[in-house]
N, C-alpha and C. Protein backbone atom coordinates (compact mmCIF):
# COMPACT_ATOMS: atom_id res chain seq x y z
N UNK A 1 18.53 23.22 8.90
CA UNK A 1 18.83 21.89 9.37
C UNK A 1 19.93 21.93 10.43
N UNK A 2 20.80 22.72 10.38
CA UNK A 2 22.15 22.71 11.12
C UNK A 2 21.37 23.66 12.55
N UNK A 3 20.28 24.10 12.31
CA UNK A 3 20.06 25.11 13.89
C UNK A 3 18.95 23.77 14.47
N UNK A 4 18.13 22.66 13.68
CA UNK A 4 17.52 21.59 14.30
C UNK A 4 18.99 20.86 15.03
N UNK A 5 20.14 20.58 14.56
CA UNK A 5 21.41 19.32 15.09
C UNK A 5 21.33 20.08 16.02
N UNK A 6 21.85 21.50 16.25
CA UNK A 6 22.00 22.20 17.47
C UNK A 6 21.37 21.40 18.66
N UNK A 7 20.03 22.45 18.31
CA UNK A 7 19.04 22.25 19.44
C UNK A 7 19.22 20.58 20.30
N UNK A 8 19.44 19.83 18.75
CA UNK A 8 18.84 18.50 19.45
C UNK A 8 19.94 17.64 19.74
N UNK A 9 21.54 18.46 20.15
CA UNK A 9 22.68 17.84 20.89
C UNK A 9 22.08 18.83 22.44
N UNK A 10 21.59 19.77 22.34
CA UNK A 10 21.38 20.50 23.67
C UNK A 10 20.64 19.56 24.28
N UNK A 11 19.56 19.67 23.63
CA UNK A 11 17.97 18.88 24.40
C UNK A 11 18.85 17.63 24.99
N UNK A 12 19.25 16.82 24.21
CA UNK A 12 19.78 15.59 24.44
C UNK A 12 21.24 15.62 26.01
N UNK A 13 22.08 16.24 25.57
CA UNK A 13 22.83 16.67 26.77
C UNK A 13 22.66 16.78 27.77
N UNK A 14 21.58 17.98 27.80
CA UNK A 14 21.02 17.91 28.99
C UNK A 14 19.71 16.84 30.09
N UNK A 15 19.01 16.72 28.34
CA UNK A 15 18.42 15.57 29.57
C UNK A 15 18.53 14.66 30.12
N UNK A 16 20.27 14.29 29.60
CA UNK A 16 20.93 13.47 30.24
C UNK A 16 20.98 13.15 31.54
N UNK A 17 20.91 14.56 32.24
CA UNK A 17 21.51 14.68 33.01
C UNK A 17 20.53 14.68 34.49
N UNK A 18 18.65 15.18 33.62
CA UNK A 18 18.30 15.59 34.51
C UNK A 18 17.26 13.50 34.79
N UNK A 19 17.08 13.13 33.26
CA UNK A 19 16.19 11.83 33.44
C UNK A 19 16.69 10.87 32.37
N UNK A 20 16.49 9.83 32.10
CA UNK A 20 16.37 9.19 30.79
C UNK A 20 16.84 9.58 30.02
N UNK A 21 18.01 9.38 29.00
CA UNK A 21 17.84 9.89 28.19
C UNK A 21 16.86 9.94 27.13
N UNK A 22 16.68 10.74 26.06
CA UNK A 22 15.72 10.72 24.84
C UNK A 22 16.17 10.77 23.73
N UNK A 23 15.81 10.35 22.56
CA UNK A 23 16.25 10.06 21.34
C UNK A 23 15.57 10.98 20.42
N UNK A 24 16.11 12.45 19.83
CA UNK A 24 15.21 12.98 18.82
C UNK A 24 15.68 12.99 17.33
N UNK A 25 14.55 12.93 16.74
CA UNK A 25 14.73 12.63 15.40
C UNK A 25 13.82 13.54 14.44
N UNK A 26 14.58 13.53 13.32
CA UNK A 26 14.06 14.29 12.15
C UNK A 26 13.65 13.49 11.28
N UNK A 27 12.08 13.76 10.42
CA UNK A 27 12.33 12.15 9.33
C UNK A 27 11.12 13.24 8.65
N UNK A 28 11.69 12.72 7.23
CA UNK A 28 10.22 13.83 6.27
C UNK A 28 9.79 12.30 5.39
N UNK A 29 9.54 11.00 5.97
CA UNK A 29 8.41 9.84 5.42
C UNK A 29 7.94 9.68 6.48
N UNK A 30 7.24 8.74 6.62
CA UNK A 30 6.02 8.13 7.45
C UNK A 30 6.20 6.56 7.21
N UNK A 31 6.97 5.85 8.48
CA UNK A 31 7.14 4.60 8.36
C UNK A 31 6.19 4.00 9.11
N UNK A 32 5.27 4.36 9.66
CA UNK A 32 4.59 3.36 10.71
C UNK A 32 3.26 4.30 11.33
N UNK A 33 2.45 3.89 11.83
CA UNK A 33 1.36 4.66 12.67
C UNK A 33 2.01 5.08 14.00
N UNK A 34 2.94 4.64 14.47
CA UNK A 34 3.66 5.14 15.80
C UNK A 34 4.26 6.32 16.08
N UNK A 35 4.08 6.93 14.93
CA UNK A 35 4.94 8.34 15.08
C UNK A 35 4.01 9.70 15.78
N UNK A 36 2.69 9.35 15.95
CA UNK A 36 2.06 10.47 16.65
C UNK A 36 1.58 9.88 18.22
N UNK A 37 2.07 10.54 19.07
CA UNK A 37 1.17 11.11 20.36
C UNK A 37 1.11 11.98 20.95
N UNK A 38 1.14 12.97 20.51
CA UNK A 38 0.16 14.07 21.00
C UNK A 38 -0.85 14.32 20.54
N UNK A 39 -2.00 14.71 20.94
CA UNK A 39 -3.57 14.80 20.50
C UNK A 39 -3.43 16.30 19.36
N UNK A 40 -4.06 16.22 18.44
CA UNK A 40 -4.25 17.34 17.06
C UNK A 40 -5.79 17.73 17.08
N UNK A 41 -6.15 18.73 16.57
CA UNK A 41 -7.76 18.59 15.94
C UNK A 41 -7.33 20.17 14.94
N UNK A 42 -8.48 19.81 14.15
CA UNK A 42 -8.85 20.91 12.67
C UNK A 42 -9.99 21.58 13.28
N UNK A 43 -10.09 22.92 13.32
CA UNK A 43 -11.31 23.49 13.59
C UNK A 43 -11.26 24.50 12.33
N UNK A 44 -12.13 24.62 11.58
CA UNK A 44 -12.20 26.11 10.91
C UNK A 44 -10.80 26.15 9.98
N UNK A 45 -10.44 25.21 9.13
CA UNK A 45 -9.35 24.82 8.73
C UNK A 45 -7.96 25.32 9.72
N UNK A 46 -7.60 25.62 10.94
CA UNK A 46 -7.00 25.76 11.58
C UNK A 46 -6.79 24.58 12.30
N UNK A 47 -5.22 24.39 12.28
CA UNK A 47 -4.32 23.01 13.00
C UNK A 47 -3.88 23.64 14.23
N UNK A 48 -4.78 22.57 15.26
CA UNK A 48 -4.61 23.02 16.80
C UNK A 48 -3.61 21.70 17.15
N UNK A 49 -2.68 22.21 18.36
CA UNK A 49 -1.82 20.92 18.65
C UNK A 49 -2.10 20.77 20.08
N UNK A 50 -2.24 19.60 20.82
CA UNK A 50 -2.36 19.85 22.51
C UNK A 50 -1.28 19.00 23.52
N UNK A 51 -0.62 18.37 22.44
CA UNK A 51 0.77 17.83 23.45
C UNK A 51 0.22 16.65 23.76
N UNK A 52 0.33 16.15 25.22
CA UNK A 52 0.53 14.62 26.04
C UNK A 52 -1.16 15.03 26.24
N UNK A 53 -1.82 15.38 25.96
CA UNK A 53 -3.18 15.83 26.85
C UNK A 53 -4.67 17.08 26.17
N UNK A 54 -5.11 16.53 26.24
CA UNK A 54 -6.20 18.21 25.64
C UNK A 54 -6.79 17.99 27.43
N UNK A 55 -6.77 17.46 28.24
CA UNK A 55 -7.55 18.21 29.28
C UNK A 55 -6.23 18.77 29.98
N UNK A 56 -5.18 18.90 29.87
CA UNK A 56 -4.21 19.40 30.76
C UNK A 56 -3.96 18.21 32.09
N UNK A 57 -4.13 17.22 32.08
CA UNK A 57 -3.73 16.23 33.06
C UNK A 57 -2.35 15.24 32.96
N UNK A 58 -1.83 15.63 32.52
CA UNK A 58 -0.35 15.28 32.01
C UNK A 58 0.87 15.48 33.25
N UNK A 59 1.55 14.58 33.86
CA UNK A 59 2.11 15.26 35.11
C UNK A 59 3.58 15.91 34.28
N UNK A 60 3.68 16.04 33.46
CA UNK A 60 5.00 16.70 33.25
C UNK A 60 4.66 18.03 32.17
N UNK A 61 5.19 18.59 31.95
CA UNK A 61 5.05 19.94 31.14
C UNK A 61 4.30 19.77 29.69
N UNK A 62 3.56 20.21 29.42
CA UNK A 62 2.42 20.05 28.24
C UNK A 62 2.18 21.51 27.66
N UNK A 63 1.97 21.62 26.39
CA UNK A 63 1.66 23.02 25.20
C UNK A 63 0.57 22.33 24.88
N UNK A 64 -0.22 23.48 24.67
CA UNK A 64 -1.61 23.61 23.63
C UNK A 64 -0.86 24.91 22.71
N UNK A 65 -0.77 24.52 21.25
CA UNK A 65 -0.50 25.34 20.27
C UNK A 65 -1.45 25.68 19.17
N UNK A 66 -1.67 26.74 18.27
CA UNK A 66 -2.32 26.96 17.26
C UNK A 66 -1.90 28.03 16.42
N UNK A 67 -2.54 27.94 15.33
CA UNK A 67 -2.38 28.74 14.25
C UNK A 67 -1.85 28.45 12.91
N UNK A 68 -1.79 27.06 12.70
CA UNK A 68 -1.20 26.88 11.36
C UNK A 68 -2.77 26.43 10.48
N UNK A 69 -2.64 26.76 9.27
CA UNK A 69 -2.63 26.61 8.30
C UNK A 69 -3.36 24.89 7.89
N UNK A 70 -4.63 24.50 8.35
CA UNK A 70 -4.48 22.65 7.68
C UNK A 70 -4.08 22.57 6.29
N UNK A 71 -4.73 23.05 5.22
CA UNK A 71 -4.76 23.26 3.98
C UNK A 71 -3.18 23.48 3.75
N UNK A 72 -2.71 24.63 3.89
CA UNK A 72 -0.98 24.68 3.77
C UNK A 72 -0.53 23.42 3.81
N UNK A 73 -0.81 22.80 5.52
CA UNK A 73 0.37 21.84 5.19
C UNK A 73 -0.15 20.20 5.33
N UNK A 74 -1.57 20.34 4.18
CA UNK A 74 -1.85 19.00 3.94
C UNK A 74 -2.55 18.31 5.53
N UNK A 75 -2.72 18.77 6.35
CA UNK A 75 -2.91 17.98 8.03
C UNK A 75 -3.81 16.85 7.53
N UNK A 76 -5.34 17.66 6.62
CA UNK A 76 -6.06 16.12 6.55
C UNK A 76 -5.39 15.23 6.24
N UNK A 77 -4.98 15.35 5.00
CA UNK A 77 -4.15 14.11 4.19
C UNK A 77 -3.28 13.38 5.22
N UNK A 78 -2.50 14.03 6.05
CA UNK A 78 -1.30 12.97 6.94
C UNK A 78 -1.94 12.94 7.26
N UNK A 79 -2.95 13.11 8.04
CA UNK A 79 -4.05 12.80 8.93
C UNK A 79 -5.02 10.78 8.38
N UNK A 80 -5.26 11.19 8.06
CA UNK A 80 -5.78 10.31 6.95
C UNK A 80 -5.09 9.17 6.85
N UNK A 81 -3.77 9.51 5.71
CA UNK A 81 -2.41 8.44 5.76
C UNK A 81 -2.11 7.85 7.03
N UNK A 82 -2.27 8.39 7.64
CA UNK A 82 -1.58 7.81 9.65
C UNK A 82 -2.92 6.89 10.08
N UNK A 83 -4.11 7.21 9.74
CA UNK A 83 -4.81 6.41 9.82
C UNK A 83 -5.38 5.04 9.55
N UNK A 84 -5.29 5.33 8.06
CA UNK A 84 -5.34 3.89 7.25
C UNK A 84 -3.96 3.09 7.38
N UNK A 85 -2.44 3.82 7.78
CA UNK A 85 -1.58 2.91 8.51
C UNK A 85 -2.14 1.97 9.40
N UNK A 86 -2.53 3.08 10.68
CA UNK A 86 -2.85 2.19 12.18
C UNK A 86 -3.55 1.16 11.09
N UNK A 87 -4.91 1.62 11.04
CA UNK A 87 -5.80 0.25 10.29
C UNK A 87 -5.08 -0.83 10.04
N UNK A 88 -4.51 -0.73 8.87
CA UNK A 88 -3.89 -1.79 8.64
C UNK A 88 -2.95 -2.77 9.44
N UNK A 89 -2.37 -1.88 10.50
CA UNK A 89 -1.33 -2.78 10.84
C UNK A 89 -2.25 -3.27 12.42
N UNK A 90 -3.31 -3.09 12.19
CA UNK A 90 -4.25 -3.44 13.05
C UNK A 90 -4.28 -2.69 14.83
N UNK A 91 -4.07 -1.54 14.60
CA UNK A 91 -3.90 -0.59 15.37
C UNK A 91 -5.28 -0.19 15.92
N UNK A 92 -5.94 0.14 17.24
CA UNK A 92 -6.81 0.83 17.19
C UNK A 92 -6.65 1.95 17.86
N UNK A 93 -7.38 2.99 17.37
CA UNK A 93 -6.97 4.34 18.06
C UNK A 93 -8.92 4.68 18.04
């Protein structure tokens, strides 16, 4: 926890400096459907991540990541939960 504060007085410091600032946060509940945008998908029980974009058209810096685990760390289920949020709060995605 103390090497996440780090990082995220750096990140913050600096991007002070270069745009906007940004606000990062740590949270282990789920208050709202608003907490995801970056695009996800499950292939082959493998959790792929693609950032602002899966075609790469994003004008600022974008990751495509992989290799975790869905099953490990539950993805359907939040997956799921984040969904029937939006629903409800009349979200469409």
């Amino acid at each position: 926890m103390e090497a996440f504060e780090e990082l995220k007085l750096f990140v913050t410091e600096n991007r002070d400096k270069l745009a906007p600032p940004i606000t990062i946060e740590l949270s282990f509940t789920l208050s709202n459907a608003n907490c995801i945008h970056d695009r996800f998908a499950i292939i082959d029980n493998e959790l792929w991540h693609f950032g602002a974009t899966v075609g790469g058209f994003h004008r600022d810096v974008n990751a495509v990541s992989r290799g975790w685990n869905a099953d490990t760390h539950d993805a359907v289920q939040f997956f799921d939960t984040v969904w029937m949020m939006a629903n409800a709060n009349g979200k469409k995605y």
